[in-house]
N, C-alpha and C. Protein backbone atom coordinates (compact mmCIF):
# COMPACT_ATOMS: atom_id res chain seq x y z
N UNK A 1 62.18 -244.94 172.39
CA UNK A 1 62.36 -243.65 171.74
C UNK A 1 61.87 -243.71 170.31
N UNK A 2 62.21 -244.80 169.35
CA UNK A 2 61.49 -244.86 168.74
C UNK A 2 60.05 -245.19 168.00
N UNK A 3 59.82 -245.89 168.49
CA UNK A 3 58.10 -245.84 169.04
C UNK A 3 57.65 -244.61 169.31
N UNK A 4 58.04 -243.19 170.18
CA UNK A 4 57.66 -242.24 170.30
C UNK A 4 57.77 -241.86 168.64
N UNK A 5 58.50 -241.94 168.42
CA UNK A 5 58.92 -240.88 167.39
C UNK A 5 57.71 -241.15 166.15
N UNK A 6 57.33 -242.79 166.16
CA UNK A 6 56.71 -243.06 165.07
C UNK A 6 55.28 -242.72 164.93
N UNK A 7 54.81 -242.54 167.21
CA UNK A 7 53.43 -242.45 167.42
C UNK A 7 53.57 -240.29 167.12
N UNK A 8 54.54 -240.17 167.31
CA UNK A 8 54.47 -238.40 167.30
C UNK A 8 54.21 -238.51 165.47
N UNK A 9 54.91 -238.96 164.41
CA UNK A 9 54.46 -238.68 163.19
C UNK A 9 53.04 -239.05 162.77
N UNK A 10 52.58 -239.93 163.43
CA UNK A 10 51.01 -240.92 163.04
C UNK A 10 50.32 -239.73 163.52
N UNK A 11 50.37 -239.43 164.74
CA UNK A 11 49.72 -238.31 165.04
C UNK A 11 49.77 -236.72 164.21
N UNK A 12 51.23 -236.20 163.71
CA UNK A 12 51.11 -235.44 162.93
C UNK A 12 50.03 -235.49 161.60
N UNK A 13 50.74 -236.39 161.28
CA UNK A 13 49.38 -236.60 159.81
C UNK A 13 48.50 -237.11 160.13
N UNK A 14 47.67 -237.31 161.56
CA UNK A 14 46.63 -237.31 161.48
C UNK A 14 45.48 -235.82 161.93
N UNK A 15 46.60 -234.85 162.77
CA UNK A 15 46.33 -233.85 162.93
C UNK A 15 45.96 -232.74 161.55
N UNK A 16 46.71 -233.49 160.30
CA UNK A 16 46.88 -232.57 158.85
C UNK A 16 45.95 -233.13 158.66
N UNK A 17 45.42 -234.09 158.21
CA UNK A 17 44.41 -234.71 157.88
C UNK A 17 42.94 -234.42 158.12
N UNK A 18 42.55 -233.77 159.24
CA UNK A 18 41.27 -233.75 159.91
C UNK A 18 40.93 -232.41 160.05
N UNK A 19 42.77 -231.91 161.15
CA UNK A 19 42.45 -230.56 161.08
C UNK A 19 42.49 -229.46 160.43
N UNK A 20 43.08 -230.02 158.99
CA UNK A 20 43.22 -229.15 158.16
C UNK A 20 42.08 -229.23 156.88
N UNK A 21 41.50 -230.06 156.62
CA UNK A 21 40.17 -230.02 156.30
C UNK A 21 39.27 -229.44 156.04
N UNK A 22 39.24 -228.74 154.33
CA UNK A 22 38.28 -228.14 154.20
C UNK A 22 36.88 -227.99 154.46
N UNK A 23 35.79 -227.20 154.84
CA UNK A 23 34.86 -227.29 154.87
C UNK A 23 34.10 -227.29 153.51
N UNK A 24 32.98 -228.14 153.22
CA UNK A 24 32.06 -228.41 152.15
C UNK A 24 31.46 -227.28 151.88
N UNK A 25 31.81 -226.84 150.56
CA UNK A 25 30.45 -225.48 150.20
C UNK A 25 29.22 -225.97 150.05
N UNK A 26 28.11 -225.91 150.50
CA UNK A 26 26.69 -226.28 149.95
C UNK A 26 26.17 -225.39 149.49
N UNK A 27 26.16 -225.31 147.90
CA UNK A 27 26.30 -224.61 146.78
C UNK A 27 24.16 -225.10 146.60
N UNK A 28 23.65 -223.25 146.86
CA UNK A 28 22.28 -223.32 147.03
C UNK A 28 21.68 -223.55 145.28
N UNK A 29 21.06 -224.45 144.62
CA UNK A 29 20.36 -224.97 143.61
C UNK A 29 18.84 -224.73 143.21
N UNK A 30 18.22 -224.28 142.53
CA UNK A 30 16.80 -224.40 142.51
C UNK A 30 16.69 -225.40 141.19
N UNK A 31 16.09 -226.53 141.69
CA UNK A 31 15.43 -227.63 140.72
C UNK A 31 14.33 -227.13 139.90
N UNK A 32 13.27 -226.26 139.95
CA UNK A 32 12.15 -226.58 139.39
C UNK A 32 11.28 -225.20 140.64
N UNK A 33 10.54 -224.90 140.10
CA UNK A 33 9.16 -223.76 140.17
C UNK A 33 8.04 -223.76 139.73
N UNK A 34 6.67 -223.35 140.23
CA UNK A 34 5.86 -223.80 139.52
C UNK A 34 4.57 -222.26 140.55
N UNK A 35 3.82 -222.25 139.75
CA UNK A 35 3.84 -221.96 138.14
C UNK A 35 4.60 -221.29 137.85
N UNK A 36 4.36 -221.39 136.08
CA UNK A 36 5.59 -221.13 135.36
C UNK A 36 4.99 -219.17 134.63
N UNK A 37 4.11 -219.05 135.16
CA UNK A 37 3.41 -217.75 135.14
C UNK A 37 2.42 -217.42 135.57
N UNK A 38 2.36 -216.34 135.82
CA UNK A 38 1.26 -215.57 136.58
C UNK A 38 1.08 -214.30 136.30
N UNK A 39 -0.37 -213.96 137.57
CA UNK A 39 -0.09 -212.36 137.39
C UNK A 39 0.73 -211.65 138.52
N UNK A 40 0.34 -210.19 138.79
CA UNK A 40 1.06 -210.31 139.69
C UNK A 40 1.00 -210.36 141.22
N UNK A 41 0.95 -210.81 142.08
CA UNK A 41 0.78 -211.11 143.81
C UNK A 41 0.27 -212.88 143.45
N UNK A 42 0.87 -213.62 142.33
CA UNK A 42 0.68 -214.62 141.92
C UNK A 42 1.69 -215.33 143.44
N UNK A 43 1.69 -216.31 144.14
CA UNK A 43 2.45 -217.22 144.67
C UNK A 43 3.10 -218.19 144.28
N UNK A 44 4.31 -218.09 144.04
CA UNK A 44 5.30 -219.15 143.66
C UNK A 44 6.02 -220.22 144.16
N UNK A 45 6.23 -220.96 144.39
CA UNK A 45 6.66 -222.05 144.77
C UNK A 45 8.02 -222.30 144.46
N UNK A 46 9.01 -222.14 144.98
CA UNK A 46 10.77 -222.95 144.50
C UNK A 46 11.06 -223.72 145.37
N UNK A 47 11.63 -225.13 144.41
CA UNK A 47 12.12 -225.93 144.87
C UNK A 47 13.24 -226.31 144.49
N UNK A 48 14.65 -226.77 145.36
CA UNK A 48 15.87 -226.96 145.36
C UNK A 48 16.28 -227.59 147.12
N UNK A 49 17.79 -227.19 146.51
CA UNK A 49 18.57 -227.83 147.99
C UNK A 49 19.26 -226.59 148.50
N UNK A 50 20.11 -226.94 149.74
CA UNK A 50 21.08 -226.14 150.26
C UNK A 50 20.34 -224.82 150.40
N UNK A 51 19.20 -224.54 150.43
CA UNK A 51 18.57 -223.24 150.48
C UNK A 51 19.38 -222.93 152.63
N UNK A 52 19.10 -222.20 152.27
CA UNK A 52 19.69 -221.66 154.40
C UNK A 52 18.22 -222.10 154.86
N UNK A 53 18.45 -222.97 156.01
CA UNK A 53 17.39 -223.30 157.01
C UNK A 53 16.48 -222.06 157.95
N UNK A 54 17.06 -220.42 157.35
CA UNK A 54 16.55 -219.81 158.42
C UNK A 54 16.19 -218.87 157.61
N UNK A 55 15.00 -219.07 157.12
CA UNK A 55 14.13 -218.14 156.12
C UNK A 55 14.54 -217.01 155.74
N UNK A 56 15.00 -215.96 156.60
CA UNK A 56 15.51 -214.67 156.22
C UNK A 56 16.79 -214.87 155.69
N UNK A 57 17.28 -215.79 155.78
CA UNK A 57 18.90 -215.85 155.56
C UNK A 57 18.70 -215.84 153.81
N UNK A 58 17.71 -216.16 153.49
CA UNK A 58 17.51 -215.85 151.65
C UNK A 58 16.88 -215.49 151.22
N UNK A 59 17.60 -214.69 150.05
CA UNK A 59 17.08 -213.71 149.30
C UNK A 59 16.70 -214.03 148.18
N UNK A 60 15.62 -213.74 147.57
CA UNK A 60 14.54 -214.16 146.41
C UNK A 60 14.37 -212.83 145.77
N UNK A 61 14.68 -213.35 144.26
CA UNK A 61 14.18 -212.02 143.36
C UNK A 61 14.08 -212.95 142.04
N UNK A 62 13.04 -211.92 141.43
CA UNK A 62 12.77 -212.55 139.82
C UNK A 62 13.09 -211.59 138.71
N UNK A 63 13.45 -211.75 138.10
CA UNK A 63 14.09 -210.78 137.66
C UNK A 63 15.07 -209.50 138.21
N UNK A 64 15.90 -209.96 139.17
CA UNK A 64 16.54 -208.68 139.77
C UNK A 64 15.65 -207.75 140.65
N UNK A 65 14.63 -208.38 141.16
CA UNK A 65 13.44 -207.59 141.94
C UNK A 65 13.23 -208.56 142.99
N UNK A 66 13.14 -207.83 143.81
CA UNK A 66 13.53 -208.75 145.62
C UNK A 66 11.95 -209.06 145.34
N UNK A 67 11.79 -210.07 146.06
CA UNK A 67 10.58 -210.83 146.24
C UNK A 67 10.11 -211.27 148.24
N UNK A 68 8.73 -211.07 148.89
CA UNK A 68 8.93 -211.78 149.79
C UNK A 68 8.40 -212.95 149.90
N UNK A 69 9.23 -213.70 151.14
CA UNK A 69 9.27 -215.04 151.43
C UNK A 69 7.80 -214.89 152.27
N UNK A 70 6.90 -216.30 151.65
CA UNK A 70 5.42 -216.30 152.55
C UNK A 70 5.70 -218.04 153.60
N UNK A 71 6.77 -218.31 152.64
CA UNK A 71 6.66 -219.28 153.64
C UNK A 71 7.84 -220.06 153.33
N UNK A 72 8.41 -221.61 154.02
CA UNK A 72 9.89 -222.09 153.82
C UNK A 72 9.34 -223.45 154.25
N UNK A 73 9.99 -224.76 153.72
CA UNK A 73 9.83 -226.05 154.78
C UNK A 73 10.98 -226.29 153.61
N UNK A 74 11.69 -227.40 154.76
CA UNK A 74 12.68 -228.42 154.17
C UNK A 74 12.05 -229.88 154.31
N UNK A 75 12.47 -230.82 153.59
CA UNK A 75 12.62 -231.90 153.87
C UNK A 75 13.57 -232.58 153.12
N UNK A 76 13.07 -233.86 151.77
CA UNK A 76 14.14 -234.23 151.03
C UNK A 76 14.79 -233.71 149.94
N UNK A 77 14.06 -232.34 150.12
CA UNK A 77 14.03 -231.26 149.11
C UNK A 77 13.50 -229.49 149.65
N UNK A 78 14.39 -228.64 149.55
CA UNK A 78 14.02 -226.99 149.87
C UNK A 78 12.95 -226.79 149.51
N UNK A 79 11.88 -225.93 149.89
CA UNK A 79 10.93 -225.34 149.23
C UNK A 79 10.36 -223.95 149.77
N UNK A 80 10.65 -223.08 148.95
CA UNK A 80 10.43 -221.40 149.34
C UNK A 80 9.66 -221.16 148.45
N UNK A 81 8.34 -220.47 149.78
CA UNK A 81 6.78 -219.88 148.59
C UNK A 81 6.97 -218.25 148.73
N UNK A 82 6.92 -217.49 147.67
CA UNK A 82 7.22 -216.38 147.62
C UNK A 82 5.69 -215.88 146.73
N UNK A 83 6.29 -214.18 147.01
CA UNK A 83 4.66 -213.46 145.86
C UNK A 83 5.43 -212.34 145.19
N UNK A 84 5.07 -212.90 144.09
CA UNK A 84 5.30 -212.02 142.75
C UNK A 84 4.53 -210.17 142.96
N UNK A 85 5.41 -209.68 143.69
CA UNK A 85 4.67 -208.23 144.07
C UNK A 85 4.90 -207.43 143.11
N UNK A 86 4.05 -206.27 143.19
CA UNK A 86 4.00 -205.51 142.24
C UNK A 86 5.83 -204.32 141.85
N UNK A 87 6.20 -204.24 140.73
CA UNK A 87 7.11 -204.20 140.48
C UNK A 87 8.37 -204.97 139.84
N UNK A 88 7.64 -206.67 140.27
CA UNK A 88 8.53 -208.16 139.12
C UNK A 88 8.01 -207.34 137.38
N UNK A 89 9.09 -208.42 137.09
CA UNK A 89 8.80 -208.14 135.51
C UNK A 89 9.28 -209.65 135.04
N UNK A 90 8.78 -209.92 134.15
CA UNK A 90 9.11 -211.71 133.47
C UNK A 90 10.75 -211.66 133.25
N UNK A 91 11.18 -212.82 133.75
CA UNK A 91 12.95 -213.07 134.04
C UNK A 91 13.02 -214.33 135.23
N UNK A 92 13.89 -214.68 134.92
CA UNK A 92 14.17 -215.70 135.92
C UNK A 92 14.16 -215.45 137.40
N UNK A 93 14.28 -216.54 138.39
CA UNK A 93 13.96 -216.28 139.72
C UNK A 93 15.73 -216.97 140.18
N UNK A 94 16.10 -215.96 141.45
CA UNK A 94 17.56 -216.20 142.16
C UNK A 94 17.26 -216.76 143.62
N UNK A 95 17.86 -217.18 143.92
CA UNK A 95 17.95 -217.41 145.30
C UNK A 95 19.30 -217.69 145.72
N UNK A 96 19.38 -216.49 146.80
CA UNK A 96 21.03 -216.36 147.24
C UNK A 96 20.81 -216.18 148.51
N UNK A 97 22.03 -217.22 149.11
CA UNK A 97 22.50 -217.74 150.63
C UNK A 97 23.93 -216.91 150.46
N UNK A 98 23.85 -216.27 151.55
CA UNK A 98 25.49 -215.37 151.99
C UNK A 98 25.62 -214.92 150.55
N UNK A 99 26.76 -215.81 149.66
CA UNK A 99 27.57 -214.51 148.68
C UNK A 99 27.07 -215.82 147.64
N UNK A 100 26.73 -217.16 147.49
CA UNK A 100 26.50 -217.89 146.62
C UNK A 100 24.38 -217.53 146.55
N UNK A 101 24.48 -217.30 144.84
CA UNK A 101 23.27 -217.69 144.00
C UNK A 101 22.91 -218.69 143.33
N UNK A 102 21.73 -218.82 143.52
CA UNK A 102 21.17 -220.13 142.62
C UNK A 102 20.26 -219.47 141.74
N UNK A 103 19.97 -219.80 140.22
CA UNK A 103 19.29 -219.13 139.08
C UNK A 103 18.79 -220.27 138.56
N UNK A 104 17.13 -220.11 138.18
CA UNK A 104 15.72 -220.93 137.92
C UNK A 104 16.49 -221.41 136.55
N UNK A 105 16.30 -222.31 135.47
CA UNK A 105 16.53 -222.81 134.19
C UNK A 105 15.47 -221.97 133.26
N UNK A 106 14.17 -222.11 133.89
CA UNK A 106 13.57 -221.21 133.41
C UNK A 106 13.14 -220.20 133.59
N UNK A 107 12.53 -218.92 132.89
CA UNK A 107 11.92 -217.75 133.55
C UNK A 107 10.65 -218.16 133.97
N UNK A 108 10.35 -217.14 134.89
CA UNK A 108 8.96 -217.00 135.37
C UNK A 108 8.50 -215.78 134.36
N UNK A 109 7.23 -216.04 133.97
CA UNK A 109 6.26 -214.96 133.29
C UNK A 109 5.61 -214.35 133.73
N UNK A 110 5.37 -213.00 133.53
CA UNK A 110 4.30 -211.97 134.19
C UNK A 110 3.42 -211.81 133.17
N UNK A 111 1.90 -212.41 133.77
CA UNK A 111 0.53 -212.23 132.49
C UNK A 111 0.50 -210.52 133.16
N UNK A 112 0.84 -209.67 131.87
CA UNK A 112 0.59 -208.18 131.93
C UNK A 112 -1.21 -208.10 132.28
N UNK A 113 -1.00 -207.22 132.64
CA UNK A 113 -3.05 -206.35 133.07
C UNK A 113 -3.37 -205.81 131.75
N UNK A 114 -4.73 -206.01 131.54
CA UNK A 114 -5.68 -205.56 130.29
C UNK A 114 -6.52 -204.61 130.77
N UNK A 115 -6.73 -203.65 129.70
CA UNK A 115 -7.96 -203.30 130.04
C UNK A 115 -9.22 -203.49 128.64
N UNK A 116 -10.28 -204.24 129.65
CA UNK A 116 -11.15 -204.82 128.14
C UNK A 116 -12.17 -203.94 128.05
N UNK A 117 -12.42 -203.49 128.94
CA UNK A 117 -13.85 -202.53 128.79
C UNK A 117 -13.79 -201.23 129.46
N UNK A 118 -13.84 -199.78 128.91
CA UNK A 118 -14.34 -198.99 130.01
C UNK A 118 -15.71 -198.11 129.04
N UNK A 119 -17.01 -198.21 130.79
CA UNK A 119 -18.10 -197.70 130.34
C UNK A 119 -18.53 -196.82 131.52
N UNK A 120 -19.46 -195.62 130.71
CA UNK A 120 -19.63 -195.37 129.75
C UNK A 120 -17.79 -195.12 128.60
N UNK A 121 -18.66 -194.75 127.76
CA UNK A 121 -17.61 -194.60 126.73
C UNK A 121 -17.36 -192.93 126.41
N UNK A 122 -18.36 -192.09 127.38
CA UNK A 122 -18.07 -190.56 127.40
C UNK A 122 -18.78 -190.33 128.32
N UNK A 123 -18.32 -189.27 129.14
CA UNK A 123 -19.17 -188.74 130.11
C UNK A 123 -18.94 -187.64 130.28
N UNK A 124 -18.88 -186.23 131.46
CA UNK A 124 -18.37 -185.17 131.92
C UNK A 124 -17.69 -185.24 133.37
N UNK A 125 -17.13 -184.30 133.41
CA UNK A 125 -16.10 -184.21 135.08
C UNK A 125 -17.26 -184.46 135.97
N UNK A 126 -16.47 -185.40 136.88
CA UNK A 126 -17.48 -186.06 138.04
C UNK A 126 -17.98 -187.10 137.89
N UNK A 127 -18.37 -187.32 136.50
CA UNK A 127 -18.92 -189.06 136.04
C UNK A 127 -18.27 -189.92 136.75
N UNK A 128 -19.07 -191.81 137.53
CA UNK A 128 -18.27 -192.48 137.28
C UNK A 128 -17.86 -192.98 136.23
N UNK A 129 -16.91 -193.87 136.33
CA UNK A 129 -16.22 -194.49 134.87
C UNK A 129 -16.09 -195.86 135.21
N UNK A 130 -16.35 -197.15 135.01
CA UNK A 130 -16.10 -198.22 135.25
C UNK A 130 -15.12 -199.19 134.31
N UNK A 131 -13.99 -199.53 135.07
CA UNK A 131 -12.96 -200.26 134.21
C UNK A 131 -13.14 -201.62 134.28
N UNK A 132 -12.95 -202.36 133.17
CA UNK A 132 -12.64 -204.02 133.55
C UNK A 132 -11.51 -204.18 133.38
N UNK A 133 -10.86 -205.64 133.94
CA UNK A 133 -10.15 -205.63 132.53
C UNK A 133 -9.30 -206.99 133.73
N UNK A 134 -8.00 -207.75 133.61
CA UNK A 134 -7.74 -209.07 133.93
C UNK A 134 -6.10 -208.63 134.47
N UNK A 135 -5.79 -209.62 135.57
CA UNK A 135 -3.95 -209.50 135.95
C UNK A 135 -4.03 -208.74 136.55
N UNK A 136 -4.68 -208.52 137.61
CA UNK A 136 -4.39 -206.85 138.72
C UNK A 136 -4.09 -207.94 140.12
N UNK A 137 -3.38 -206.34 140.62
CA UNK A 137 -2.75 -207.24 142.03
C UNK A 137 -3.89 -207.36 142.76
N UNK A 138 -3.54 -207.41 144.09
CA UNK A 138 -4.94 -207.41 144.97
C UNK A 138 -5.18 -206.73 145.81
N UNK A 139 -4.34 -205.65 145.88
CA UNK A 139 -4.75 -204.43 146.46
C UNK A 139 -4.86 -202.96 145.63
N UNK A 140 -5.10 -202.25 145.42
CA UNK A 140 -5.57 -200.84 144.61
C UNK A 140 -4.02 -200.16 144.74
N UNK A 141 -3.03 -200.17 145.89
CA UNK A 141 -1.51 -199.45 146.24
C UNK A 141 -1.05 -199.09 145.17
N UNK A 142 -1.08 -200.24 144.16
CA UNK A 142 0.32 -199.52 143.47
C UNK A 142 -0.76 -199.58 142.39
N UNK A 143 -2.07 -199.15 142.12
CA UNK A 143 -2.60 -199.11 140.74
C UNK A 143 -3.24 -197.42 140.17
N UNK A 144 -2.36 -197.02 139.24
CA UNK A 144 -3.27 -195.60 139.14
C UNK A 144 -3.95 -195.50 137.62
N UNK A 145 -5.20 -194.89 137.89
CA UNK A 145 -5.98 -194.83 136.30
C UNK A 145 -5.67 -193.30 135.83
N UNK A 146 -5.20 -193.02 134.67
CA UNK A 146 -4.70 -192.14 134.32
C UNK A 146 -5.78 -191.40 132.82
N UNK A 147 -6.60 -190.73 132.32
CA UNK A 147 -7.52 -189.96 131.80
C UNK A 147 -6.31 -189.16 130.61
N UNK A 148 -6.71 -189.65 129.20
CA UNK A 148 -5.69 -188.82 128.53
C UNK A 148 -4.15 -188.97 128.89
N UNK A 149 -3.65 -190.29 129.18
CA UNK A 149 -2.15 -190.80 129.08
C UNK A 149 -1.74 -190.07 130.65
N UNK A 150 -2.13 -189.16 131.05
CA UNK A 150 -1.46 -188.70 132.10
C UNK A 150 -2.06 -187.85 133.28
N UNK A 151 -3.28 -187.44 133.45
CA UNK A 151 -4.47 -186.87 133.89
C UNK A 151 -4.93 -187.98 135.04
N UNK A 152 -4.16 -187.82 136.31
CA UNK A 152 -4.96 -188.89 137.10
C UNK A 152 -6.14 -188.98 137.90
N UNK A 153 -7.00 -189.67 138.14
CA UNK A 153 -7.86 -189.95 138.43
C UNK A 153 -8.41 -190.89 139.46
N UNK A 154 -9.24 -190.41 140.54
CA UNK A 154 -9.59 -191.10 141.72
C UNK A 154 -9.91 -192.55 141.77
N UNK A 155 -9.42 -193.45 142.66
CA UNK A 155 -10.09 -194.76 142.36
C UNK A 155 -11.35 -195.22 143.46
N UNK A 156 -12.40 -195.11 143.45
CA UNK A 156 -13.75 -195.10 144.31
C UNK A 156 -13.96 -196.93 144.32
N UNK A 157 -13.78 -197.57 143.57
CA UNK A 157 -14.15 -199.11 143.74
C UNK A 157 -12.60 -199.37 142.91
N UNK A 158 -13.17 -201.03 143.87
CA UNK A 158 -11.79 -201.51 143.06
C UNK A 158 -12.51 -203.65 143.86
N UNK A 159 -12.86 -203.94 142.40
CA UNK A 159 -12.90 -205.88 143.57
C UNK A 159 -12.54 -206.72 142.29
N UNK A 160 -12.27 -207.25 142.38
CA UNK A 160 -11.74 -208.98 142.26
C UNK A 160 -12.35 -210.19 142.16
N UNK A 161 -13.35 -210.63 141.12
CA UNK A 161 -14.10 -211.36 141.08
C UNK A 161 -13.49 -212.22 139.93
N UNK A 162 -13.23 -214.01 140.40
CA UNK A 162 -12.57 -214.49 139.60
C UNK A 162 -11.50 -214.44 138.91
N UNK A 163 -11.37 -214.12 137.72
CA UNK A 163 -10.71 -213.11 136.44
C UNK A 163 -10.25 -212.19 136.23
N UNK A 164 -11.67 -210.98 136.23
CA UNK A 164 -12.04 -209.95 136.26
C UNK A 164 -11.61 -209.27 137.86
N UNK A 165 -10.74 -208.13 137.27
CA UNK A 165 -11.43 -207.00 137.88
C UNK A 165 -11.86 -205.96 137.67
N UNK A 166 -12.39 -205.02 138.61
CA UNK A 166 -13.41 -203.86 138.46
C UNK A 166 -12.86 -202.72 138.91
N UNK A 167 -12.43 -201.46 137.86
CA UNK A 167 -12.29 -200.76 138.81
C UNK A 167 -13.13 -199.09 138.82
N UNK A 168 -13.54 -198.89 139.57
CA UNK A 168 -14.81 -197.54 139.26
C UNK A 168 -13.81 -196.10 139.81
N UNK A 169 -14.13 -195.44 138.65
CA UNK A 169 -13.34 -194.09 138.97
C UNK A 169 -14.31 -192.95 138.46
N UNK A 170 -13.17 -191.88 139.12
CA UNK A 170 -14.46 -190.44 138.54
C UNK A 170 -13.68 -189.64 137.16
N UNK A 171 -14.44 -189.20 136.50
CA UNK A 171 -13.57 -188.48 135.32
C UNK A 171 -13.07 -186.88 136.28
N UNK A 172 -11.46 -187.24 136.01
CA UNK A 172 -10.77 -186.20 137.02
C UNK A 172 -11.49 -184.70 136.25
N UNK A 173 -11.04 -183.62 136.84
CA UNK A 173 -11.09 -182.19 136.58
C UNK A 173 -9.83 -182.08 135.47
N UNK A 174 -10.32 -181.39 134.37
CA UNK A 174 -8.86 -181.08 133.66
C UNK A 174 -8.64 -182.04 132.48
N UNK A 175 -9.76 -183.11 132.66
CA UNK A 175 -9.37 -184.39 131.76
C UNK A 175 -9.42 -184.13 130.34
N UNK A 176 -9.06 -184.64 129.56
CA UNK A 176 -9.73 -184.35 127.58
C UNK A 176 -9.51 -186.16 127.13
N UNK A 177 -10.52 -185.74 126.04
CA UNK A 177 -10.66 -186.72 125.19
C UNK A 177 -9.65 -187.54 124.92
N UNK A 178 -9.56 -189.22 125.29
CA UNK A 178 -8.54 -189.63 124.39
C UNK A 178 -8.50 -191.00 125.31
N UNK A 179 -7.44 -192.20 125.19
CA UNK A 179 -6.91 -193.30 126.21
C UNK A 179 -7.24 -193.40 127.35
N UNK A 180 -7.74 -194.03 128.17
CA UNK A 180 -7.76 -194.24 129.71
C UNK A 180 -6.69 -195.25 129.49
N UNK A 181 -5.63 -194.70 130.47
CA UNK A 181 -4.47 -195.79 131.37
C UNK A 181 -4.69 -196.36 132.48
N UNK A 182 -4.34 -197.36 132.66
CA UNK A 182 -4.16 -198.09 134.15
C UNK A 182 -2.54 -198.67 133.88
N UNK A 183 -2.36 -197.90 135.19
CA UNK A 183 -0.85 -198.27 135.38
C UNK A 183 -0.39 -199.02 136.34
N UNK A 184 0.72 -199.98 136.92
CA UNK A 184 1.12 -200.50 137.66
C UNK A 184 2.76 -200.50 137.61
N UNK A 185 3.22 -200.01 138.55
CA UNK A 185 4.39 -199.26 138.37
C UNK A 185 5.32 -199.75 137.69
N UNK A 186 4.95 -198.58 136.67
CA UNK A 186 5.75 -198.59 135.51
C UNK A 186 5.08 -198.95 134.41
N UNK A 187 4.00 -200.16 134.76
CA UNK A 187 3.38 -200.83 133.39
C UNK A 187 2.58 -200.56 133.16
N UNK A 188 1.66 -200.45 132.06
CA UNK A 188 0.89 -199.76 131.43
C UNK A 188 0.35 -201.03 130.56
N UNK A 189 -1.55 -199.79 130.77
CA UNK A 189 -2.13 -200.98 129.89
C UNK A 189 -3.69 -199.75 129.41
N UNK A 190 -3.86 -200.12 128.35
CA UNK A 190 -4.74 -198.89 127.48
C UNK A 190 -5.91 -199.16 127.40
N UNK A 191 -7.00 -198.09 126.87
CA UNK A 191 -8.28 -198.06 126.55
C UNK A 191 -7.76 -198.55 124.94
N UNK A 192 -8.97 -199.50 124.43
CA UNK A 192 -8.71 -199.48 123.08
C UNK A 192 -9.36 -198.35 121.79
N UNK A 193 -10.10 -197.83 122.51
CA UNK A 193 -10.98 -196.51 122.41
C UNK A 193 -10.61 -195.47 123.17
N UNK A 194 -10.75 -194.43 122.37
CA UNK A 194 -10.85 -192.90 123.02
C UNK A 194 -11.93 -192.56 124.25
N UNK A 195 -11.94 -192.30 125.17
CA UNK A 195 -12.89 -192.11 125.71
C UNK A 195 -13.03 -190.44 125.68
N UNK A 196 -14.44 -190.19 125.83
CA UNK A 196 -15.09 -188.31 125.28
C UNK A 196 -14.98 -188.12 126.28
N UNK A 197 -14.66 -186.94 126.70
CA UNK A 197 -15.30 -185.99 127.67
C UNK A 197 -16.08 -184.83 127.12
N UNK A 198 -17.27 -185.14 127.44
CA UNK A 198 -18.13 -184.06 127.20
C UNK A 198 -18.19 -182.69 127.99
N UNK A 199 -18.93 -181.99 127.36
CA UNK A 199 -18.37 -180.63 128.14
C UNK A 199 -19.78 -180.22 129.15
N UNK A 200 -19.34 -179.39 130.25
CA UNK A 200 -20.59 -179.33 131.33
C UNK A 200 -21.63 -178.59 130.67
């Protein structure tokens, strides 16, 4: 009887012991990112641990701006390649599993879009207009050229060579003298010159 009694307590605390046993949080980390700027549809790279093994299960944003996942591998270390789409703004990068986040040490940078050249430098309604200028995404979607701060205007070419891109537009109907904009939502980037519109 007593022998029972001693194997029934061994067994109690071993039942507290095991089965009462918290489970381990694996608290998701990002070590390191690279590059440390870009423009934007730039591809990023994060690396850490505890990321979720099942790609969708995490969520990526840089600055408070969801980001998508292009690709995932684990090994002795997480690694999630994401693209800086149009709409990031320079701020750090998150990555959150269920209700726990992980936050970069450093920010990621957004090289803003220029515009370095537009020629001619006057024309009339219907002209093309050819823009240069550096940091554009890689598709035309979210890019509008704007004639006089707010006067928008058709985009007929648009390529990507190196650096540079190109973008060819027509001087809208309605336009006047002053700034050509190129915008990307929200951001803005100027003629450093007035451009004329001449009259028909």
């Amino acid at each position: 009887m007593r022998y029972s009694i001693v194997i029934l307590i061994l067994l109690g605390h071993l039942f507290f012991h095991f089965g009462c046993k918290e489970d381990v949080v694996k608290v998701p980390t990002i070590t390191s990112f690279k590059p440390l700027k870009g423009r934007i549809d730039t591809l990023i790279t994060i690396y850490g641990i505890n990321f979720d093994r099942r790609a969708d299960f995490n969520k990526v944003s840089v600055n408070g701006f969801p980001c998508p996942i292009i690709s995932f591998s684990y090994d002795a270390i997480d690694s999630i390649v994401i693209k800086a789409v149009p709409g990031v703004t320079s701020g750090k990068i998150s990555v959150t599993v269920g209700a726990l986040a992980a936050l970069s040490f450093d920010d990621f940078e957004v090289k803003p879009h220029t515009v370095a050249s537009v020629l001619p430098a006057e024309g009339k309604v219907g002209d093309e207009v050819i823009i240069t200028g550096s940091n554009y995404p890689d598709a035309i979607d979210s890019v509008k050229v704007l004639f006089y701060d707010s006067i928008p205007a058709d985009i007929i070419g648009y390529t990507i060579a190196d650096t540079v891109t190109t973008i060819r537009t027509i001087v809208p109907t309605n336009a006047k003298t002053g700034k050509i904009r190129v915008r990307i939502v929200g951001e803005n980037a100027q003629s450093e010159n007035d451009f004329t519109v001449l009259p028909d």
